[in-house]
C-alpha atoms as a PDB file:
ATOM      1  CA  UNK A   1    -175.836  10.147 -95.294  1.00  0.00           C
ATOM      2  CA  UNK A   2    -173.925   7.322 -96.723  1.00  0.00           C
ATOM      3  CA  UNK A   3    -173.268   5.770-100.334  1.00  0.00           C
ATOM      4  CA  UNK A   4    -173.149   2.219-100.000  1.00  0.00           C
ATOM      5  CA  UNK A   5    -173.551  -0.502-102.689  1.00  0.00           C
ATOM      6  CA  UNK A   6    -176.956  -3.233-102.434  1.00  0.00           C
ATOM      7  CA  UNK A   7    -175.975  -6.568-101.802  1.00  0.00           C
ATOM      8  CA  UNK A   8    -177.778  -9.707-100.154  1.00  0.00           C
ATOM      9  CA  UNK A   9    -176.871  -8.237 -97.254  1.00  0.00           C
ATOM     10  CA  UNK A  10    -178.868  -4.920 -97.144  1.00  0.00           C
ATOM     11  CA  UNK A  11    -181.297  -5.325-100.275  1.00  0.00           C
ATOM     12  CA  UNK A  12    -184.717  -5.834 -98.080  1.00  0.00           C
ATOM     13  CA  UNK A  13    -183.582  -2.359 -97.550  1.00  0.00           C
ATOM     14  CA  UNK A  14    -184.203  -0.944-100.932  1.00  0.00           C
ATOM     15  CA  UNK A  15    -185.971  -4.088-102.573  1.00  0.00           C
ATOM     16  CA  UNK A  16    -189.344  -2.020-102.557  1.00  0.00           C
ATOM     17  CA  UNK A  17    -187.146   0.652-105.261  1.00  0.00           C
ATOM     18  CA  UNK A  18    -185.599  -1.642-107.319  1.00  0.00           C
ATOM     19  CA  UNK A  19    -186.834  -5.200-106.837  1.00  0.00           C
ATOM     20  CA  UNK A  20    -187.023  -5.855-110.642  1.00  0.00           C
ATOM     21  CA  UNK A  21    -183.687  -4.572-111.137  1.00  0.00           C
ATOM     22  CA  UNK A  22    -181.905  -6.131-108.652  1.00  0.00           C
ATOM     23  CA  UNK A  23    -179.765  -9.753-109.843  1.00  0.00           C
ATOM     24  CA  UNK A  24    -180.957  -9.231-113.191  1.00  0.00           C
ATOM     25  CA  UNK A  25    -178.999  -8.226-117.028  1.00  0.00           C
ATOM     26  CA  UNK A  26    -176.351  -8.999-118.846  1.00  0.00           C
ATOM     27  CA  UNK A  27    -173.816  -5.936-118.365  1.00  0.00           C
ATOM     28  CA  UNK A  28    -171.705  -5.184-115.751  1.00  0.00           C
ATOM     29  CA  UNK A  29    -174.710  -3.957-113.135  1.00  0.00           C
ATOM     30  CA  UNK A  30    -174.285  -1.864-109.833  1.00  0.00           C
ATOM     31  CA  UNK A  31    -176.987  -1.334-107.639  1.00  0.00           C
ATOM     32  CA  UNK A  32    -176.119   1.712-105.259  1.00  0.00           C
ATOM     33  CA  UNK A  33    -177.985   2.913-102.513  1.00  0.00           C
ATOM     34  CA  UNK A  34    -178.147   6.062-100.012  1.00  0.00           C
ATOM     35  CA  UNK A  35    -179.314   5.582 -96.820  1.00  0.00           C
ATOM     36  CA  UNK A  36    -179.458   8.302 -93.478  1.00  0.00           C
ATOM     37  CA  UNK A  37    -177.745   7.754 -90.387  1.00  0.00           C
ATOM     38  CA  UNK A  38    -180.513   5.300 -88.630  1.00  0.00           C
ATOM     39  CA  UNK A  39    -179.906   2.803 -92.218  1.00  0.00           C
ATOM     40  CA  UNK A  40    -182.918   4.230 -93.395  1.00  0.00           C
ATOM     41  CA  UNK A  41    -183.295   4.205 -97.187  1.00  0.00           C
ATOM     42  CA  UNK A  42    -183.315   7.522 -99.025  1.00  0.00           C
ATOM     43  CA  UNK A  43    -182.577   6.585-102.497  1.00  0.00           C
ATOM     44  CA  UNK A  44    -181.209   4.172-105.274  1.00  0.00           C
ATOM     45  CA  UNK A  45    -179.954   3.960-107.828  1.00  0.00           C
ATOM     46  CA  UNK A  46    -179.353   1.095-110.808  1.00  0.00           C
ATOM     47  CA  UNK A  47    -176.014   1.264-112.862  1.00  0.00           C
ATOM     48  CA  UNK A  48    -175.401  -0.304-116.046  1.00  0.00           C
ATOM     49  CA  UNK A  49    -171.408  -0.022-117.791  1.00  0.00           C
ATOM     50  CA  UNK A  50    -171.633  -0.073-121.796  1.00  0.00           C
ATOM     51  CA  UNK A  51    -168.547   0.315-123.389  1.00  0.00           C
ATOM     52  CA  UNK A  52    -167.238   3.433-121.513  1.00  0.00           C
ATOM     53  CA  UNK A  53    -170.622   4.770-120.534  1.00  0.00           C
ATOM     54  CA  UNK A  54    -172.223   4.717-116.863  1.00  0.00           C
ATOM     55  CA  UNK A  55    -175.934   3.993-117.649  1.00  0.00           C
ATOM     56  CA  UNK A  56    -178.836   5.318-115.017  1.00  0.00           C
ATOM     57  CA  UNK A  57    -180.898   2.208-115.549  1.00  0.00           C
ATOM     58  CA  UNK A  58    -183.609   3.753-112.346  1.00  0.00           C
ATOM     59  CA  UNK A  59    -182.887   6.523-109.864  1.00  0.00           C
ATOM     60  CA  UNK A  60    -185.218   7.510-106.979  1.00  0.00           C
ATOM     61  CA  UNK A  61    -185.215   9.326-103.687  1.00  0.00           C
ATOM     62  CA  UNK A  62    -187.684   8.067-101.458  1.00  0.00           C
ATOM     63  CA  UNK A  63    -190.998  10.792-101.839  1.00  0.00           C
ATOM     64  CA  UNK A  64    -190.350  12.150 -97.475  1.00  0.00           C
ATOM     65  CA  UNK A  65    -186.689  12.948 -98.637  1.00  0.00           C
ATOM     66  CA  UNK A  66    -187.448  15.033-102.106  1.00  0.00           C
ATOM     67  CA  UNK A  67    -186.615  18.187-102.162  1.00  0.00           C
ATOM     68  CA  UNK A  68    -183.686  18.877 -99.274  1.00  0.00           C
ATOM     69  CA  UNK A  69    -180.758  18.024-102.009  1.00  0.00           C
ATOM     70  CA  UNK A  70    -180.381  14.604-101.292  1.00  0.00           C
ATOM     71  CA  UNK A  71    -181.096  13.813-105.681  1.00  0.00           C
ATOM     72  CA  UNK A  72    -177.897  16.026-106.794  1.00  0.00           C
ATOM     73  CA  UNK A  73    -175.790  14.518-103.612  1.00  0.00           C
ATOM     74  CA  UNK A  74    -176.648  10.889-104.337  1.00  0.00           C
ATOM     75  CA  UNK A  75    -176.197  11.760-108.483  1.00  0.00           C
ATOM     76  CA  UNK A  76    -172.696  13.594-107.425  1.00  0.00           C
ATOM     77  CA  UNK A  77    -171.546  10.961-105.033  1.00  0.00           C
ATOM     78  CA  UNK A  78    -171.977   8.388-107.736  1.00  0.00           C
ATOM     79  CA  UNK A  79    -170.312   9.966-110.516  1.00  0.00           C
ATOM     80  CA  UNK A  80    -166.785  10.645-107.881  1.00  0.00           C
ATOM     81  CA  UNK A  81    -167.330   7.125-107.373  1.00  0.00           C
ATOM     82  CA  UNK A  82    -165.927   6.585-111.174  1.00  0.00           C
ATOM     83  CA  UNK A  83    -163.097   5.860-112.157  1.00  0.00           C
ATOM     84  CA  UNK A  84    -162.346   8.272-115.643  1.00  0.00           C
ATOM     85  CA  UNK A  85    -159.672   6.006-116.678  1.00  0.00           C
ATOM     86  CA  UNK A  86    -162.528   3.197-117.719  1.00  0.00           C
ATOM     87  CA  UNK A  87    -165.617   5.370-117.566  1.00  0.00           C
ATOM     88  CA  UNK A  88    -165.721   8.279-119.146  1.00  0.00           C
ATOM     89  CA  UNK A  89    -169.463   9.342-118.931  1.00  0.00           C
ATOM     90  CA  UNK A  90    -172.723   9.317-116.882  1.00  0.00           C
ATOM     91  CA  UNK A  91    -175.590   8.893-119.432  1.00  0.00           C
ATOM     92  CA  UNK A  92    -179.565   8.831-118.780  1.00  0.00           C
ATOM     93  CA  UNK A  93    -181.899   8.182-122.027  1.00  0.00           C
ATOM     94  CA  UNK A  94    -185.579   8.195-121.989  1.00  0.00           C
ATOM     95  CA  UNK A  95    -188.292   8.014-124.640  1.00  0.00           C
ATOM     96  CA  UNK A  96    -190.968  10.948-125.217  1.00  0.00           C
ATOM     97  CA  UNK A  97    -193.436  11.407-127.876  1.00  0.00           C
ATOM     98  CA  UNK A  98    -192.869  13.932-130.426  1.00  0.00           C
ATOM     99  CA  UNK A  99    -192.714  18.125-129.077  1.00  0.00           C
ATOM    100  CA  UNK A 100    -192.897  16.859-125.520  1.00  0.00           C
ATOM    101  CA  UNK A 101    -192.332  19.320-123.300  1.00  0.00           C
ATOM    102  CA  UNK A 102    -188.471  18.596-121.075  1.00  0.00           C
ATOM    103  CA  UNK A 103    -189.435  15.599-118.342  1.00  0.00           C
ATOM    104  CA  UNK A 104    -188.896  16.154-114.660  1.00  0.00           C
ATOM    105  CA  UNK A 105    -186.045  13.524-114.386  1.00  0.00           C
ATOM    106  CA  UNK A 106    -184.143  16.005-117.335  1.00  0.00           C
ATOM    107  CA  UNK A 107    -185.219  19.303-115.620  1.00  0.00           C
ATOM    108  CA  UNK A 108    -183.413  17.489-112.558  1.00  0.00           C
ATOM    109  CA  UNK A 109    -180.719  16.106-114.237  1.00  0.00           C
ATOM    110  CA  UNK A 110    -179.916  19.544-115.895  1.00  0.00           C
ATOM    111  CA  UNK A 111    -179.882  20.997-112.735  1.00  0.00           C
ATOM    112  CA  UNK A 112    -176.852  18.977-111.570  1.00  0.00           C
ATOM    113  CA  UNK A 113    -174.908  19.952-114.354  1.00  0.00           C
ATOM    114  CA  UNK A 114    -175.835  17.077-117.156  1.00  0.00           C
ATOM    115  CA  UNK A 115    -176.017  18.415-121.091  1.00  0.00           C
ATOM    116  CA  UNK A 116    -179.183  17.639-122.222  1.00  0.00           C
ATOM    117  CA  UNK A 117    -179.313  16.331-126.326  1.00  0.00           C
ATOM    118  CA  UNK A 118    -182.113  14.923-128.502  1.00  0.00           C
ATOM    119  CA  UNK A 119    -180.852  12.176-129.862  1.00  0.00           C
ATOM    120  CA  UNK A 120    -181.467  10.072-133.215  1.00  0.00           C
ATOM    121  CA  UNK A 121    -183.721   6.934-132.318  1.00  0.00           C
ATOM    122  CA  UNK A 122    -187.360   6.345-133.043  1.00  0.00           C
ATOM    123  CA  UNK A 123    -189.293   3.878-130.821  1.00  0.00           C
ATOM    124  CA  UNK A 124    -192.222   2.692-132.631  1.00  0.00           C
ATOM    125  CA  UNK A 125    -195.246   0.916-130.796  1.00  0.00           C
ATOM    126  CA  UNK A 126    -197.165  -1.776-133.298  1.00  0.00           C
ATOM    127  CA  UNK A 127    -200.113  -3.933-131.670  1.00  0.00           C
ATOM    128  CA  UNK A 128    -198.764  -7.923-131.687  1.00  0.00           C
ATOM    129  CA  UNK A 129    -201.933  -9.277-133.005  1.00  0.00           C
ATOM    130  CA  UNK A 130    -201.671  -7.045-135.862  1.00  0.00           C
ATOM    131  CA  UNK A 131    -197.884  -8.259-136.585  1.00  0.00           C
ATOM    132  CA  UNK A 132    -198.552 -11.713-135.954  1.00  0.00           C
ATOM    133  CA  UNK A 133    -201.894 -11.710-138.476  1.00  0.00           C
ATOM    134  CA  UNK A 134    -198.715 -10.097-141.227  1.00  0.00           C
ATOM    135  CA  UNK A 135    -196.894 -12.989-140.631  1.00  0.00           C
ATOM    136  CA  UNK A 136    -194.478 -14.211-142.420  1.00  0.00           C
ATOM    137  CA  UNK A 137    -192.225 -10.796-143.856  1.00  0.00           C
ATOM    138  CA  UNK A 138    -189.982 -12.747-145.588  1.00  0.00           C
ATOM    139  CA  UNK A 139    -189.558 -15.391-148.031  1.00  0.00           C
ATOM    140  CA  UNK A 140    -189.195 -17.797-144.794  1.00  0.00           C
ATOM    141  CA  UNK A 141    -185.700 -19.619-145.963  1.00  0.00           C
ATOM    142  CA  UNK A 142    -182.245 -18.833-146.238  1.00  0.00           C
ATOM    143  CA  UNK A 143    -179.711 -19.153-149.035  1.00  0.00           C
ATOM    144  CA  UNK A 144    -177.464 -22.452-149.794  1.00  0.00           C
ATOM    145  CA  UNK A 145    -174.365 -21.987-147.060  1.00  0.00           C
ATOM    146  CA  UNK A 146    -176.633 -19.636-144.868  1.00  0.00           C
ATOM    147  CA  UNK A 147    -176.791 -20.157-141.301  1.00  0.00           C
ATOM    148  CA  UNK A 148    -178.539 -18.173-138.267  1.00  0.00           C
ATOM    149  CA  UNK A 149    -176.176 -18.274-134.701  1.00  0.00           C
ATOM    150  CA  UNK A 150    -177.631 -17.061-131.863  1.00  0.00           C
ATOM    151  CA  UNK A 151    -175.672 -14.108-130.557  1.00  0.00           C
ATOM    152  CA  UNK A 152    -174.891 -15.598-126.729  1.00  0.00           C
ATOM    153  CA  UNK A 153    -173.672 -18.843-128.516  1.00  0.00           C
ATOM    154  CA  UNK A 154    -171.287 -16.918-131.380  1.00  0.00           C
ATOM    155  CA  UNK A 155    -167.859 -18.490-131.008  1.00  0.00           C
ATOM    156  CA  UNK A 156    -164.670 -15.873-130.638  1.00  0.00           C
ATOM    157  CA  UNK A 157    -163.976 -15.409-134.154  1.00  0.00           C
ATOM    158  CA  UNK A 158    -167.466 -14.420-134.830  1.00  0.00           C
ATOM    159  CA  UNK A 159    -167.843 -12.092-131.782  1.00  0.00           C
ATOM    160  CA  UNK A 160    -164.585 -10.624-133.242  1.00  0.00           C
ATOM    161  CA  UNK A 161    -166.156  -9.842-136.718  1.00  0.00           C
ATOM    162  CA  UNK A 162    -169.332  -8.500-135.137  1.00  0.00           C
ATOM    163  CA  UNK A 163    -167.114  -6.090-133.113  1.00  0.00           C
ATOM    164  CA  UNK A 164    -164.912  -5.016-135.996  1.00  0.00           C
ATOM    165  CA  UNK A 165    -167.969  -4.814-138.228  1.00  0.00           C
ATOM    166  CA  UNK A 166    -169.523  -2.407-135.471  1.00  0.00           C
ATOM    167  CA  UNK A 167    -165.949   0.245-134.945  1.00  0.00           C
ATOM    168  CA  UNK A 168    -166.334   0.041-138.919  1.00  0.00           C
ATOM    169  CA  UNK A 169    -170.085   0.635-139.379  1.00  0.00           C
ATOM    170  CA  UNK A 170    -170.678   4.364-141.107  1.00  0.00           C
ATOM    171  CA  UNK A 171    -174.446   3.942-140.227  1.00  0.00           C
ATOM    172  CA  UNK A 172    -175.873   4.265-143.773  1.00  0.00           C
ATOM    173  CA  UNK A 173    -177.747   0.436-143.758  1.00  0.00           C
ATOM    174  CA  UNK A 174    -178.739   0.250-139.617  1.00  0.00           C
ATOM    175  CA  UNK A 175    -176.668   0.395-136.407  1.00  0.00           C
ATOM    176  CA  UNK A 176    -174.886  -2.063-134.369  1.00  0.00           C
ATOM    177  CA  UNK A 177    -174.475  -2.905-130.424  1.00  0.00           C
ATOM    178  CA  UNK A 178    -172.256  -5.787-130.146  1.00  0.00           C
ATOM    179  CA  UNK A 179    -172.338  -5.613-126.625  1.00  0.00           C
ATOM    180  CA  UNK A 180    -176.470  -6.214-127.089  1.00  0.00           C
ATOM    181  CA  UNK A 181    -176.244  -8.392-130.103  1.00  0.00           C
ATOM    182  CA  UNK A 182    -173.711 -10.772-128.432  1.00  0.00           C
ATOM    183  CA  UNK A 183    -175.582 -11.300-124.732  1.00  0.00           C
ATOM    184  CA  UNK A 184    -178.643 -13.423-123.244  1.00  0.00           C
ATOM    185  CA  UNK A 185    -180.621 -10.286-123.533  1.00  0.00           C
ATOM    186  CA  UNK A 186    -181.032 -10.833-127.589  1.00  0.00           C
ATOM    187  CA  UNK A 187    -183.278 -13.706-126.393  1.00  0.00           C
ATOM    188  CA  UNK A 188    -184.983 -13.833-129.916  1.00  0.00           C
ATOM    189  CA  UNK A 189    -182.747 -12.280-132.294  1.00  0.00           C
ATOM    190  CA  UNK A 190    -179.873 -13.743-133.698  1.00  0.00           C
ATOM    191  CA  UNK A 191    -177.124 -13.147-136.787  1.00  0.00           C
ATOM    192  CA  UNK A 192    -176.879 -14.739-140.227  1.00  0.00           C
ATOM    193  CA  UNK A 193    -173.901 -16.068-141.435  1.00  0.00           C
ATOM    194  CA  UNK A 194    -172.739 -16.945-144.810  1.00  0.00           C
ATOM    195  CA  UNK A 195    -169.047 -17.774-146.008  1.00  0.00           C
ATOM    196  CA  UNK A 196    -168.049 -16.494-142.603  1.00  0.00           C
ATOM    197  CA  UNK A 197    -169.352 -13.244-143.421  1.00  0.00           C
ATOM    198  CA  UNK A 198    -172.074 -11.572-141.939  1.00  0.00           C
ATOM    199  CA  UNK A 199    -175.039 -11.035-143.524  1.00  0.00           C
ATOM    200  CA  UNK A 200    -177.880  -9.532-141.295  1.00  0.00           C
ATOM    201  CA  UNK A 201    -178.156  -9.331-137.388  1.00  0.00           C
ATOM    202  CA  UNK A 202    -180.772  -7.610-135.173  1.00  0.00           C
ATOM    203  CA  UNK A 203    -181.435  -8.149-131.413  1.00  0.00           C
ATOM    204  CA  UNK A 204    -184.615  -8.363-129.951  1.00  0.00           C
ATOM    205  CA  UNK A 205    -185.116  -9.285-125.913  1.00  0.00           C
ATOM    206  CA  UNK A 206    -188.345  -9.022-123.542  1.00  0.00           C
ATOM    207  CA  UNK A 207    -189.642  -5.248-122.825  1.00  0.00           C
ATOM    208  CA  UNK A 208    -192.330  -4.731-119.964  1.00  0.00           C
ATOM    209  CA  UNK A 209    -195.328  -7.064-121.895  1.00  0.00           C
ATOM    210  CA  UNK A 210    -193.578  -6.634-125.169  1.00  0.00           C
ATOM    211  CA  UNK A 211    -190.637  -7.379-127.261  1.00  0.00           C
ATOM    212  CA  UNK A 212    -188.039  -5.000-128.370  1.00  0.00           C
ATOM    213  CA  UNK A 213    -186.167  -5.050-131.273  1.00  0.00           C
ATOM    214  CA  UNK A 214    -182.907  -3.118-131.557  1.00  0.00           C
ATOM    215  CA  UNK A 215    -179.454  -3.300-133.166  1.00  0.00           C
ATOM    216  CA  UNK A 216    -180.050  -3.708-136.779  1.00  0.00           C
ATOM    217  CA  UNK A 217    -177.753  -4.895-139.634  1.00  0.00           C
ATOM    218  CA  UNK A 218    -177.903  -5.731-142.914  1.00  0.00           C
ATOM    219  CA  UNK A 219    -175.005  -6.184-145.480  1.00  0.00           C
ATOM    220  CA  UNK A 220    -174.869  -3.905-148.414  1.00  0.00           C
ATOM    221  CA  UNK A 221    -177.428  -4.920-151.375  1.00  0.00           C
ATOM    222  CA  UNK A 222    -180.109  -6.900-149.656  1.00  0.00           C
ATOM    223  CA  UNK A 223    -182.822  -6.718-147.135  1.00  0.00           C
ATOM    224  CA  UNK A 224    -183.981 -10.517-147.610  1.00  0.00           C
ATOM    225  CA  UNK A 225    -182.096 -11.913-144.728  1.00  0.00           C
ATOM    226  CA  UNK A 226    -183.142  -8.704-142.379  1.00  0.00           C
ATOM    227  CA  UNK A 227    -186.806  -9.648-143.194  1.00  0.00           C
ATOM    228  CA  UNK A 228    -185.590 -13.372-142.223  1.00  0.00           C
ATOM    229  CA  UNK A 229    -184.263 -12.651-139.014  1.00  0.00           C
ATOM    230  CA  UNK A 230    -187.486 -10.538-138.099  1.00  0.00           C
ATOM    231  CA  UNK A 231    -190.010 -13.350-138.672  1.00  0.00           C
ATOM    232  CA  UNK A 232    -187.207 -16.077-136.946  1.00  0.00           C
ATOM    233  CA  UNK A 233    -187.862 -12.908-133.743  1.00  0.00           C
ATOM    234  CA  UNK A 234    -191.426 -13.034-133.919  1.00  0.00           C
ATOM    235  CA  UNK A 235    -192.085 -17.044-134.302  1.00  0.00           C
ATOM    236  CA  UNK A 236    -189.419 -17.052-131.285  1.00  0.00           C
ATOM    237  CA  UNK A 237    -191.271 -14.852-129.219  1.00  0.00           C
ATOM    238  CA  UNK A 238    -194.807 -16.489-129.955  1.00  0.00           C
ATOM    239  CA  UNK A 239    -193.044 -19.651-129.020  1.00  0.00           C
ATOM    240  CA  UNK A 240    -193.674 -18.210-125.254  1.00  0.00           C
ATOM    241  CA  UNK A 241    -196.267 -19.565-122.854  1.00  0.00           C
ATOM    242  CA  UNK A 242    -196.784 -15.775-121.892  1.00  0.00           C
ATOM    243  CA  UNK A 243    -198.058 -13.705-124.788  1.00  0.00           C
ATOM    244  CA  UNK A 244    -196.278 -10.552-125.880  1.00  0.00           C
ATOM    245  CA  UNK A 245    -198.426  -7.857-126.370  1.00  0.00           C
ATOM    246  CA  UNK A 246    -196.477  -4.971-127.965  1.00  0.00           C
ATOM    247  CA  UNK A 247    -193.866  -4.883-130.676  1.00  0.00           C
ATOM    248  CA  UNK A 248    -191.288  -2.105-129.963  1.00  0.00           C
ATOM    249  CA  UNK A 249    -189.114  -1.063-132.658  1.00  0.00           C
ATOM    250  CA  UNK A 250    -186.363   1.545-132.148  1.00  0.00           C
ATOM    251  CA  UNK A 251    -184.216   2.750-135.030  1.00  0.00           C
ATOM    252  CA  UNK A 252    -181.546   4.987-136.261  1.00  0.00           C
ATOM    253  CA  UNK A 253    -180.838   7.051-139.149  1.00  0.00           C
ATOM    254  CA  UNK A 254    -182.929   7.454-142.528  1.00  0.00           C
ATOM    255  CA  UNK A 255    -182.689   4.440-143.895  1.00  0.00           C
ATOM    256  CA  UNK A 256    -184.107   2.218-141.147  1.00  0.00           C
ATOM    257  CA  UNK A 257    -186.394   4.271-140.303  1.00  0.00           C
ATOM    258  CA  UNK A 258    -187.683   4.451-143.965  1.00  0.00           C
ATOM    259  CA  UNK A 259    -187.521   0.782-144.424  1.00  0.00           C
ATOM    260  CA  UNK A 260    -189.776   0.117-141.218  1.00  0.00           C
ATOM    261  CA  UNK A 261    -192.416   2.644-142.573  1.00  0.00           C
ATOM    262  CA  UNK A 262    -192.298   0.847-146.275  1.00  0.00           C
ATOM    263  CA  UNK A 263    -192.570  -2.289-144.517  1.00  0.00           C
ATOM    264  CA  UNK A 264    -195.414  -1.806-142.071  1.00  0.00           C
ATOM    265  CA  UNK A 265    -197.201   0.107-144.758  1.00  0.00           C
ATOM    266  CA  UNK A 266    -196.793  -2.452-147.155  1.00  0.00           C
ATOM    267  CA  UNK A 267    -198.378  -5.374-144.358  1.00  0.00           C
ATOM    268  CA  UNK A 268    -201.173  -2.707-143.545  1.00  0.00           C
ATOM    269  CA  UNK A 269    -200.364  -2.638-139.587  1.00  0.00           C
ATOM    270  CA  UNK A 270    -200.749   0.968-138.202  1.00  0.00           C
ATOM    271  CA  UNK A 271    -198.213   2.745-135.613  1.00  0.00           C
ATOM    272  CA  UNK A 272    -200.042   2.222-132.487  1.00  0.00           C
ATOM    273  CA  UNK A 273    -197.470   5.303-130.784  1.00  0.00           C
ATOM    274  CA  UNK A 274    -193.757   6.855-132.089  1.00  0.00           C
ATOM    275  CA  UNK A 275    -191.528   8.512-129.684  1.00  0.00           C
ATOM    276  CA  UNK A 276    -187.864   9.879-129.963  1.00  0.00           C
ATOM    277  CA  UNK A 277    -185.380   9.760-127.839  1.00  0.00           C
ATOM    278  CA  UNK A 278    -183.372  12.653-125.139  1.00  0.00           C
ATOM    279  CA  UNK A 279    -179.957  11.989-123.982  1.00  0.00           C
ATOM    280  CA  UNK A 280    -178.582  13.950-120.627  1.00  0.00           C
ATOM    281  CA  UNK A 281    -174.558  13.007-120.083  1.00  0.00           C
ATOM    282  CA  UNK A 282    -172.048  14.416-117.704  1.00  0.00           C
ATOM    283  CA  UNK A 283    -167.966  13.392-118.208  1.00  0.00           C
ATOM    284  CA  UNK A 284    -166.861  11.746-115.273  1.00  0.00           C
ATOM    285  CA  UNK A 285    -163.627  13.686-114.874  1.00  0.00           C
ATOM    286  CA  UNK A 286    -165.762  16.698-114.602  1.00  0.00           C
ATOM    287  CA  UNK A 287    -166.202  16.148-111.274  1.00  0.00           C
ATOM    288  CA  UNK A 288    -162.895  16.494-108.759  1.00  0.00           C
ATOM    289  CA  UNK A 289    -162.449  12.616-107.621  1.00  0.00           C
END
């Protein structure tokens, strides 16, 4: 067996596994494959680096090679392959609904020595119809000396101030991903300035047939521009030749969560699913380089 990393050279090799994946996002991607001593491909797996943190993006063995050992060699192999200096962990995160029972790809990943942890985030599923029939949310205008900047088109001093404002963030109003706010992915959010301070951000990017919308922020004392920046999203997205069919909505802490359910309640539009999110991590200097 041999670890080797998909390039133009070798993807018709694995493009069957990971064909979506492949040449696509915004962070620092590795697409790694394993492959027997005839070339043949036996698995692959997609890496994403966020700020310190390995990301499985998609791991597979090919279905005639399950179950001889080749998962936790390929999963070992990868995290040696690390360098614990700049990465510090391997981290997997799915969504389940509510009391699900432990998923085969955590019942694997447990097995090769990954701490499994429910984490804090609710996805919510809303029907697009339904949000688009509750539109507008807002009062559909900013303030005098308010502006809206895209997040891939922020200039340095504002990337610096959504950074700071993210290593300062306590987590009481909403959560912050720079790394997500400030990329191509956050296709239809964007972040309000005013006075060079920031008022609200939220990213939002394309999901499967759907729209997510993640990273939240809104200054202390006012919701206005949040509700702003949500109906700027959704006349973005219905901008799109291509429909979107789902709104996803994943959110952290109390607060959030509370002011989605007030919201939604208030507009009449129903929960169409909820699920919560499991974490399984391993520290890369936990295996011998």
């Amino acid at each position: 067996m041999k670890i080797t990393r998909i390039t133009e050279k070798n993807i018709d090799h694995f493009r069957e596994g990971i064909g979506e994946y492949y040449g696509r996002g915004d962070y620092m991607r590795q697409c790694i494959g394993l492959m027997d001593d005839e070339e043949n491909a036996v698995g692959v797996a997609v890496i994403d680096m966020e700020e310190g943190d390995a990301m499985i993006r998609y791991f597979a063995i090919a279905d005639e090679h399950r179950g001889k050992g080749y998962g936790r060699y390929f999963i070992r192999e990868i995290v040696k392959s690390l360098n614990p200096a700049i990465t510090s962990r391997v981290v997997f995160c799915e969504f389940e609904e509510q009391n699900a029972t432990e998923s085969e790809a955590m019942q694997f990943l447990s097995k090769c020595g990954f701490t499994i942890e429910q984490g804090g985030t609710r996805r919510s599923l809303y029907n697009m119809d339904r949000v688009n029939a509750a539109f507008p949310f807002g009062k559909g205008k900013l303030s005098p000396g308010q502006k809206i900047v895209r997040g891939a088109a922020a200039d340095e001093a504002l990337r610096a101030r959504v950074k700071k404002l993210e290593e300062e963030f306590e987590g009481e109003n909403g959560y912050i991903d720079s790394e997500f706010i400030l990329s191509r992915k956050n296709k239809y959010g964007g972040i309000i300035v005013e006075n060079g301070e920031i008022r609200a951000m939220i990213g939002v990017e394309r999901f499967g047939e759907g729209a997510r919308l993640d990273g939240i922020y809104v200054a202390q004392g006012t919701t206005e521009e949040l509700l702003y920046l949500f109906d700027y999203a959704i006349d973005a997205i219905n901008v799109e030749e291509v429909p979107r069919k789902t709104l996803y909505i994943d959110t952290n802490g109390e607060k959030l969560m509370a002011f989605e359910d007030s919201l939604m309640k208030k507009k009449k539009i129903d929960r169409k699913k909820s699920f919560t999110d499991r974490i399984a991590w391993i520290p890369v200097e936990s295996i011998a380089q």
